[in-house]
PDB file of N, CA and C in Angstrom:
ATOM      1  N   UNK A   1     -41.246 -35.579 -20.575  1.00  0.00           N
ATOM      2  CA  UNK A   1     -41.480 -35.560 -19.155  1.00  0.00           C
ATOM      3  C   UNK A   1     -40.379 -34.738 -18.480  1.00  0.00           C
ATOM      4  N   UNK A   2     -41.096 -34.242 -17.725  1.00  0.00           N
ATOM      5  CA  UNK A   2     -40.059 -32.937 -16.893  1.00  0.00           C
ATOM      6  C   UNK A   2     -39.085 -34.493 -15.824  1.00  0.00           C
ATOM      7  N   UNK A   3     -38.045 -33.409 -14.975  1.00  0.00           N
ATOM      8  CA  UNK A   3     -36.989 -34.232 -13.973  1.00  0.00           C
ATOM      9  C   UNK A   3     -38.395 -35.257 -13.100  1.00  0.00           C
ATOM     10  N   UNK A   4     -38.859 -34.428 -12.993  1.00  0.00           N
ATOM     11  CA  UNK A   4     -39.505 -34.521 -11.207  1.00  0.00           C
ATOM     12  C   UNK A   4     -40.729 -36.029 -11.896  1.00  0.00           C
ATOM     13  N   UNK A   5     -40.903 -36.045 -12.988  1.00  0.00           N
ATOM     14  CA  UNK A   5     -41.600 -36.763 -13.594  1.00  0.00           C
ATOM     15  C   UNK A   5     -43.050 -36.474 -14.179  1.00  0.00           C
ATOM     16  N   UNK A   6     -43.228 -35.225 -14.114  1.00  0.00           N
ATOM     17  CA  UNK A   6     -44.485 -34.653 -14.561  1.00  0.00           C
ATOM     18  C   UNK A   6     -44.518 -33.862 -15.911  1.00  0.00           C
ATOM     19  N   UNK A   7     -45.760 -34.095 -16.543  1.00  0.00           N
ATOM     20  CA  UNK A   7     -45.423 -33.997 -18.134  1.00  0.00           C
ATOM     21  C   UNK A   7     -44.958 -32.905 -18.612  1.00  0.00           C
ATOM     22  N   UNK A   8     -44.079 -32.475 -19.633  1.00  0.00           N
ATOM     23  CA  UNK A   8     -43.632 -31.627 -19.411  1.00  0.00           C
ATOM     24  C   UNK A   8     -44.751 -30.026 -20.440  1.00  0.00           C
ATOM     25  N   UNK A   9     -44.074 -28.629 -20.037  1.00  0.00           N
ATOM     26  CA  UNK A   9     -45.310 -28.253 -19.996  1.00  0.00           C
ATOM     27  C   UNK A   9     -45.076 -27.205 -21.120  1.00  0.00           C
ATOM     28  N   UNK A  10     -45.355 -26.688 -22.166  1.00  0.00           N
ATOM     29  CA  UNK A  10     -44.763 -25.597 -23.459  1.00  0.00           C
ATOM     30  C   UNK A  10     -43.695 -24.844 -23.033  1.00  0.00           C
ATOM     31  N   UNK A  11     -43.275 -24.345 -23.701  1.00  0.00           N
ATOM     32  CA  UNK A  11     -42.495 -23.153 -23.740  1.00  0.00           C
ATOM     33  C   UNK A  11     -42.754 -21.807 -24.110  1.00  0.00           C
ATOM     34  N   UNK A  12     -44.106 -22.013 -24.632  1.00  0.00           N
ATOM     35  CA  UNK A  12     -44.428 -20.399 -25.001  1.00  0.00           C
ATOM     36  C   UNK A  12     -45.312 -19.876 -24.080  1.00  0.00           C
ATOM     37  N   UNK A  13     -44.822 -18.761 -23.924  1.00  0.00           N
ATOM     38  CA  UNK A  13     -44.884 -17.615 -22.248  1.00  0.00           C
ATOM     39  C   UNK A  13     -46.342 -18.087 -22.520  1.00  0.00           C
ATOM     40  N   UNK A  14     -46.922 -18.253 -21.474  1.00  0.00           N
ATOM     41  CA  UNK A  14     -48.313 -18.068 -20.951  1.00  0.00           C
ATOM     42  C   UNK A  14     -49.291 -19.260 -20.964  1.00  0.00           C
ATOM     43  N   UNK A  15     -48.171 -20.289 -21.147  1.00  0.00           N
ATOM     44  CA  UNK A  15     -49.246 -21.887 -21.646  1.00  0.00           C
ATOM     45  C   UNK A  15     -48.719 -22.266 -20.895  1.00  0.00           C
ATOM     46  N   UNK A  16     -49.480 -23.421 -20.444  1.00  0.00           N
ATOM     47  CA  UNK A  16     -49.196 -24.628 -19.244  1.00  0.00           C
ATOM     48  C   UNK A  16     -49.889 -25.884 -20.064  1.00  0.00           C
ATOM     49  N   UNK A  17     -50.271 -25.642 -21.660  1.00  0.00           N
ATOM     50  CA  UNK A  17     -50.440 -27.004 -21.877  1.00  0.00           C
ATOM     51  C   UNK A  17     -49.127 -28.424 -22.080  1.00  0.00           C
ATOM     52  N   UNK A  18     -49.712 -29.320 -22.438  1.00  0.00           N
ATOM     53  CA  UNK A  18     -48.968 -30.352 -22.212  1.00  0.00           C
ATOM     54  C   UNK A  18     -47.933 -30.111 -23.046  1.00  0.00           C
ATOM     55  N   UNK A  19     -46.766 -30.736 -23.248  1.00  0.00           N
ATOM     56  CA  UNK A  19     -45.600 -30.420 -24.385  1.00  0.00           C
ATOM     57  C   UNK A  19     -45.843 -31.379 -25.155  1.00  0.00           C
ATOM     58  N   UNK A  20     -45.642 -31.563 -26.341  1.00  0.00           N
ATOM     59  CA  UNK A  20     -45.318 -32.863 -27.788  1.00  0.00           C
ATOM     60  C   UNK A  20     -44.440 -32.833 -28.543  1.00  0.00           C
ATOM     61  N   UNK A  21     -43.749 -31.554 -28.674  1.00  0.00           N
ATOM     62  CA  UNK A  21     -42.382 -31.628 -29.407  1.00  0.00           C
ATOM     63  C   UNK A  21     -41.391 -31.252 -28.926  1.00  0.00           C
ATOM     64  N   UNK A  22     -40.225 -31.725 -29.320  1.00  0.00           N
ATOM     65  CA  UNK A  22     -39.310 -30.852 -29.095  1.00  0.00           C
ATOM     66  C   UNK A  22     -38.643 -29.527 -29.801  1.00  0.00           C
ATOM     67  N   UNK A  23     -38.080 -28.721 -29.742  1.00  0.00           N
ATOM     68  CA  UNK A  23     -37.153 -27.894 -30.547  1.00  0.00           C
ATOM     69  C   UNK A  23     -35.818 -27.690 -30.113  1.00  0.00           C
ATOM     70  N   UNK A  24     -34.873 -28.403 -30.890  1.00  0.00           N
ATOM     71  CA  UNK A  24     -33.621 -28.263 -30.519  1.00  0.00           C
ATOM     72  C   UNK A  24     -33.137 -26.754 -31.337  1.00  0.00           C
ATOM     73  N   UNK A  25     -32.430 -25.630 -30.780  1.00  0.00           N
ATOM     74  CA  UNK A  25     -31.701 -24.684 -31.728  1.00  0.00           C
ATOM     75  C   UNK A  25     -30.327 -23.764 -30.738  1.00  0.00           C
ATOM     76  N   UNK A  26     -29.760 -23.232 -31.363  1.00  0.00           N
ATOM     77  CA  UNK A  26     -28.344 -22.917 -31.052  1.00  0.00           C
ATOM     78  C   UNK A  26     -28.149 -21.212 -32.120  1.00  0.00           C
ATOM     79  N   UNK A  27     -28.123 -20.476 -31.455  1.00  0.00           N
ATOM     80  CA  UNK A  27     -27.657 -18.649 -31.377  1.00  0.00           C
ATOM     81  C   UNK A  27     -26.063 -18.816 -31.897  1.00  0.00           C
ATOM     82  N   UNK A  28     -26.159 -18.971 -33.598  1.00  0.00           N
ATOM     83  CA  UNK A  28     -24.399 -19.047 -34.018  1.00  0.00           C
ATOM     84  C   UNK A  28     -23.376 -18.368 -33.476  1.00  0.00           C
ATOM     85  N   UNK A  29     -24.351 -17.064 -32.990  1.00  0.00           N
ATOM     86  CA  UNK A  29     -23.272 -15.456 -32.783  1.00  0.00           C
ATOM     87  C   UNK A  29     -22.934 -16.374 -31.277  1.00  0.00           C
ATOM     88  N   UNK A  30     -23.307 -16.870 -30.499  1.00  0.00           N
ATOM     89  CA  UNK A  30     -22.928 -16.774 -29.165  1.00  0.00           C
ATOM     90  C   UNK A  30     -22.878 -18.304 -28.380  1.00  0.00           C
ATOM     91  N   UNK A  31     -23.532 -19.294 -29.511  1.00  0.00           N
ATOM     92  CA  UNK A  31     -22.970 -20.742 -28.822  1.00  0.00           C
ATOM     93  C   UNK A  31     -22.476 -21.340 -30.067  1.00  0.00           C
ATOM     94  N   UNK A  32     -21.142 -22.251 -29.440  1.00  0.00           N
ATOM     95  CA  UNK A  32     -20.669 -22.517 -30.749  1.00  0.00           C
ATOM     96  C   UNK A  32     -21.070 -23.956 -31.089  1.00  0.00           C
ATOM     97  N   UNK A  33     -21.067 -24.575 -31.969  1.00  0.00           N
ATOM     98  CA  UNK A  33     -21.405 -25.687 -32.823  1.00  0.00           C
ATOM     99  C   UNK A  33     -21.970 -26.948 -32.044  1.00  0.00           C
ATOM    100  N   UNK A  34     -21.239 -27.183 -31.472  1.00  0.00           N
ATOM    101  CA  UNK A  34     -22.143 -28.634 -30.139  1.00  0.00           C
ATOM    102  C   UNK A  34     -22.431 -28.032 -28.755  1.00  0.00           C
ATOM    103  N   UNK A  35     -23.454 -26.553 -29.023  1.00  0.00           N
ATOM    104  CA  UNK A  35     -23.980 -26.208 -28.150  1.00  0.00           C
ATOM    105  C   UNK A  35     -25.363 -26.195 -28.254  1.00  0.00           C
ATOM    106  N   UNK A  36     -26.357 -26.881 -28.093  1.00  0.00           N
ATOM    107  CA  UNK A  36     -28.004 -26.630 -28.850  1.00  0.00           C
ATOM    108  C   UNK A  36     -28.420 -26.173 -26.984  1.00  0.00           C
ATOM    109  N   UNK A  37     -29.767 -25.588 -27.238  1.00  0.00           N
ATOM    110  CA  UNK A  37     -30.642 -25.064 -26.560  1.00  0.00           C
ATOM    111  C   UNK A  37     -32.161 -26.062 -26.865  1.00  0.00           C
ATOM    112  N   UNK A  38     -32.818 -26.318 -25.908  1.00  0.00           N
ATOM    113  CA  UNK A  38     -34.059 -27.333 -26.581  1.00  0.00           C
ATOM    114  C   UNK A  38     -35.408 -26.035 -25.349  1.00  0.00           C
ATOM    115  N   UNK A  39     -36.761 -26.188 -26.625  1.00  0.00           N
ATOM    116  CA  UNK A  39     -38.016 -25.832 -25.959  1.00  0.00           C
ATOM    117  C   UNK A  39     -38.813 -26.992 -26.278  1.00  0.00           C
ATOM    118  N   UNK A  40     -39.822 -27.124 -25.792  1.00  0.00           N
ATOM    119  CA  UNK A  40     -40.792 -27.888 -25.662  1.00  0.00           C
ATOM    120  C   UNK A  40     -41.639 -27.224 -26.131  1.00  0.00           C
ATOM    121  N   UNK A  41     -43.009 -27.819 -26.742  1.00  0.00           N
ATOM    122  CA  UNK A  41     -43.860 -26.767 -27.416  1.00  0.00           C
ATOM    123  C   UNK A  41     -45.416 -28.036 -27.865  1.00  0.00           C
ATOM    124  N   UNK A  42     -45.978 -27.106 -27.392  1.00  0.00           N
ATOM    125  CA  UNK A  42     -47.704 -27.838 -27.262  1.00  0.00           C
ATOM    126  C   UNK A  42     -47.887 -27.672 -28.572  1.00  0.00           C
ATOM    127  N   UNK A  43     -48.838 -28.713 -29.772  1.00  0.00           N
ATOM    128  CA  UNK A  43     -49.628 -28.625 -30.960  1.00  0.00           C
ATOM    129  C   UNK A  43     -50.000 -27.062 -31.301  1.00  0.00           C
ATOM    130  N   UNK A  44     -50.549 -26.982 -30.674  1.00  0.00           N
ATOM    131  CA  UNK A  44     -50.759 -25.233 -30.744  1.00  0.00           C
ATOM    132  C   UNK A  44     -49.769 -23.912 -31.206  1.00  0.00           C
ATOM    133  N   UNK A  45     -48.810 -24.406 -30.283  1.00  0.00           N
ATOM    134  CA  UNK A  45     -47.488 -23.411 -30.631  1.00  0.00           C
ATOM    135  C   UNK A  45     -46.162 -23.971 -31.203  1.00  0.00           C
ATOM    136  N   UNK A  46     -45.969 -25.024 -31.684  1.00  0.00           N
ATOM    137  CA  UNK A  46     -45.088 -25.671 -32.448  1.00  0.00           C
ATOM    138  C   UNK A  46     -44.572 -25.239 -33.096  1.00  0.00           C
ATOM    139  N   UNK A  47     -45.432 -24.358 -34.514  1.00  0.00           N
ATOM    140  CA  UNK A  47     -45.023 -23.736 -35.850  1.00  0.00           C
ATOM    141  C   UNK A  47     -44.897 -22.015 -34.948  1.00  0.00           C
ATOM    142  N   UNK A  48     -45.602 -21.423 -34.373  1.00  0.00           N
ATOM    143  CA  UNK A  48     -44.743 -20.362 -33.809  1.00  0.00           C
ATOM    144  C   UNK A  48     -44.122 -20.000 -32.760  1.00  0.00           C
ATOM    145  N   UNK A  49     -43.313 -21.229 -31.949  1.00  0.00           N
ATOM    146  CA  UNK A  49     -41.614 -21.327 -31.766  1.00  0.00           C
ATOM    147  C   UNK A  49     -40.845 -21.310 -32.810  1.00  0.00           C
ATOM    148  N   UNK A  50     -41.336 -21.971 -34.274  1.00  0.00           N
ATOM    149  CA  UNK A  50     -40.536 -22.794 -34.855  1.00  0.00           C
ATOM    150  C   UNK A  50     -40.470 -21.459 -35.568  1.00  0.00           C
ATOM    151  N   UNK A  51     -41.785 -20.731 -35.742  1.00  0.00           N
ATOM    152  CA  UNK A  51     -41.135 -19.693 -36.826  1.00  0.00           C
ATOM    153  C   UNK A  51     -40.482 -18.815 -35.973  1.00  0.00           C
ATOM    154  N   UNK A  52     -40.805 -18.589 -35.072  1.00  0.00           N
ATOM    155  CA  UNK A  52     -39.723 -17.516 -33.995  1.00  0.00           C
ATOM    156  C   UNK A  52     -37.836 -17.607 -34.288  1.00  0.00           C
ATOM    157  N   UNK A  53     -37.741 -18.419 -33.945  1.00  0.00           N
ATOM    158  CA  UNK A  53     -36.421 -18.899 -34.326  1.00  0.00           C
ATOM    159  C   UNK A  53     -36.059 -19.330 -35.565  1.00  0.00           C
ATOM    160  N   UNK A  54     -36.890 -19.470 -36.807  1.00  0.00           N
ATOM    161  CA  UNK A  54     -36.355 -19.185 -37.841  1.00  0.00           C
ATOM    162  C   UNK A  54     -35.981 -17.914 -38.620  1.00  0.00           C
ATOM    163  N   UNK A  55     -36.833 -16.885 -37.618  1.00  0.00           N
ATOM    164  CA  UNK A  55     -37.103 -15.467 -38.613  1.00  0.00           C
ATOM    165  C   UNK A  55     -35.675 -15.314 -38.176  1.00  0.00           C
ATOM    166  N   UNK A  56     -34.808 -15.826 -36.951  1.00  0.00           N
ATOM    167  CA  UNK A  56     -33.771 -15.274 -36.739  1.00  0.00           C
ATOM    168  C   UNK A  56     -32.022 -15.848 -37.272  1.00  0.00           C
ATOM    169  N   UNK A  57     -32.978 -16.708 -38.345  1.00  0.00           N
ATOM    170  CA  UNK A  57     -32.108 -17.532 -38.879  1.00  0.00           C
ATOM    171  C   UNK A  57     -30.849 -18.596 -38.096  1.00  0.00           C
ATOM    172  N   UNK A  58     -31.567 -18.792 -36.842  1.00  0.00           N
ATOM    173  CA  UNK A  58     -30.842 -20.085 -35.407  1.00  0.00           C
ATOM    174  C   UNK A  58     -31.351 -21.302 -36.198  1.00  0.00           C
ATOM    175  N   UNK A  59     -29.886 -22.468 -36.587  1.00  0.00           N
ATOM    176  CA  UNK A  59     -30.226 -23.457 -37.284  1.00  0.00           C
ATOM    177  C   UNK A  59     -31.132 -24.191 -36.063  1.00  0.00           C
ATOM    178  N   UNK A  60     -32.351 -24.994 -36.235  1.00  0.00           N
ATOM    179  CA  UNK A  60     -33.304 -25.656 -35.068  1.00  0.00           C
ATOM    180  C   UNK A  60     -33.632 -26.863 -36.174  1.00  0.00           C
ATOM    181  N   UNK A  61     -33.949 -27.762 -34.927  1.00  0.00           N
ATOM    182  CA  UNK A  61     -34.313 -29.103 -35.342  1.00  0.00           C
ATOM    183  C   UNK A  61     -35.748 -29.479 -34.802  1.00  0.00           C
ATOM    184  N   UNK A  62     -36.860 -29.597 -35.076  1.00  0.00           N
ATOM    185  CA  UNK A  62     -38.543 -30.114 -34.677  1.00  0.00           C
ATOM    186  C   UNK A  62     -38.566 -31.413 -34.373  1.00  0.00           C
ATOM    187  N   UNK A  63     -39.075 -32.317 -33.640  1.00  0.00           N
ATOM    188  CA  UNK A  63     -38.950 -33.533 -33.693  1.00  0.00           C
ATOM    189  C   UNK A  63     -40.020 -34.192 -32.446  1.00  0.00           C
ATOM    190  N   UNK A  64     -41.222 -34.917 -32.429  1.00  0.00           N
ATOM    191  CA  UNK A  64     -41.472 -35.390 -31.208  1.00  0.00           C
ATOM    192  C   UNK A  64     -41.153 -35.399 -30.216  1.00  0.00           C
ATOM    193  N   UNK A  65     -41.597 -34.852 -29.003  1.00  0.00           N
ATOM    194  CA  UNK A  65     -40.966 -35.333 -27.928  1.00  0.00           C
ATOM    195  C   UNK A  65     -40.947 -36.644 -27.132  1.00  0.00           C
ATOM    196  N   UNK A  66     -41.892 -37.779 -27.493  1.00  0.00           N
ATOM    197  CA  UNK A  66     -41.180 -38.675 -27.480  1.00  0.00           C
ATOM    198  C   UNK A  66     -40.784 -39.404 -28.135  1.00  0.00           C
ATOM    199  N   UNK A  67     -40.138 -39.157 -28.982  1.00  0.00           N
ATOM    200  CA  UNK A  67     -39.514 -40.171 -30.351  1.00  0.00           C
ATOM    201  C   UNK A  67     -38.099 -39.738 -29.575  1.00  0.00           C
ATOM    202  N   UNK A  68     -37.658 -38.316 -28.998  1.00  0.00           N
ATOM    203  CA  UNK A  68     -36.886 -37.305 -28.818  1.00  0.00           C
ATOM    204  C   UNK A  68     -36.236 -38.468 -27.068  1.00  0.00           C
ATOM    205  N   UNK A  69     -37.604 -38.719 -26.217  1.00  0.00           N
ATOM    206  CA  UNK A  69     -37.361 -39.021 -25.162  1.00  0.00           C
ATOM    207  C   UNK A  69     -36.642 -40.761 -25.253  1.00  0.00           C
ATOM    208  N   UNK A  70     -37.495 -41.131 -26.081  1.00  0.00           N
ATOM    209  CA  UNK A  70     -37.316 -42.545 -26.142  1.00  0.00           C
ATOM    210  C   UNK A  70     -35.770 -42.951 -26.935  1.00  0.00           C
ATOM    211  N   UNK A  71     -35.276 -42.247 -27.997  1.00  0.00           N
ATOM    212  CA  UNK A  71     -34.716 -42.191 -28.750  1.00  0.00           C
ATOM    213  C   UNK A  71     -34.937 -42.142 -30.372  1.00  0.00           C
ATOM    214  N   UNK A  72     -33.975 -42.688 -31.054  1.00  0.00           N
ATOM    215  CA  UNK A  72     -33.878 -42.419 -32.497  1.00  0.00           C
ATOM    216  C   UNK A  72     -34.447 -42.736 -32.746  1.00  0.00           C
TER     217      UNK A  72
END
């Protein structure tokens, strides 16, 4: 869920579907170690965020977004 309380919405340019996961990842060259970056990402585009940022070898973490919201 976004701030404002509305669900929150992908991350890949051109979708407004609903979000379900998260992706936590972090750019080694330019944030250092307890710096992560997080996208959100609809069923649809999950595996290509996920491969996006792997081709670039950015360590990332996949995980529900609400397992993510709720906790561990």
């Amino acid at each position: 869920m976004s701030a404002d309380g509305s669900p929150a919405q992908c991350s890949r340019a051109g979708c407004r579907a609903a979000a379900s996961w998260l992706i936590r990842w972090r750019n080694p060259r330019i944030h250092s170690a307890d710096r992560w970056k997080s996208w959100v990402a609809c069923d649809e585009h999950r595996e290509y965020l996920r491969e996006f940022l792997a081709a670039r070898s950015f360590p990332l973490d996949v995980s529900p977004l609400d397992r993510a919201v709720s906790g561990p």
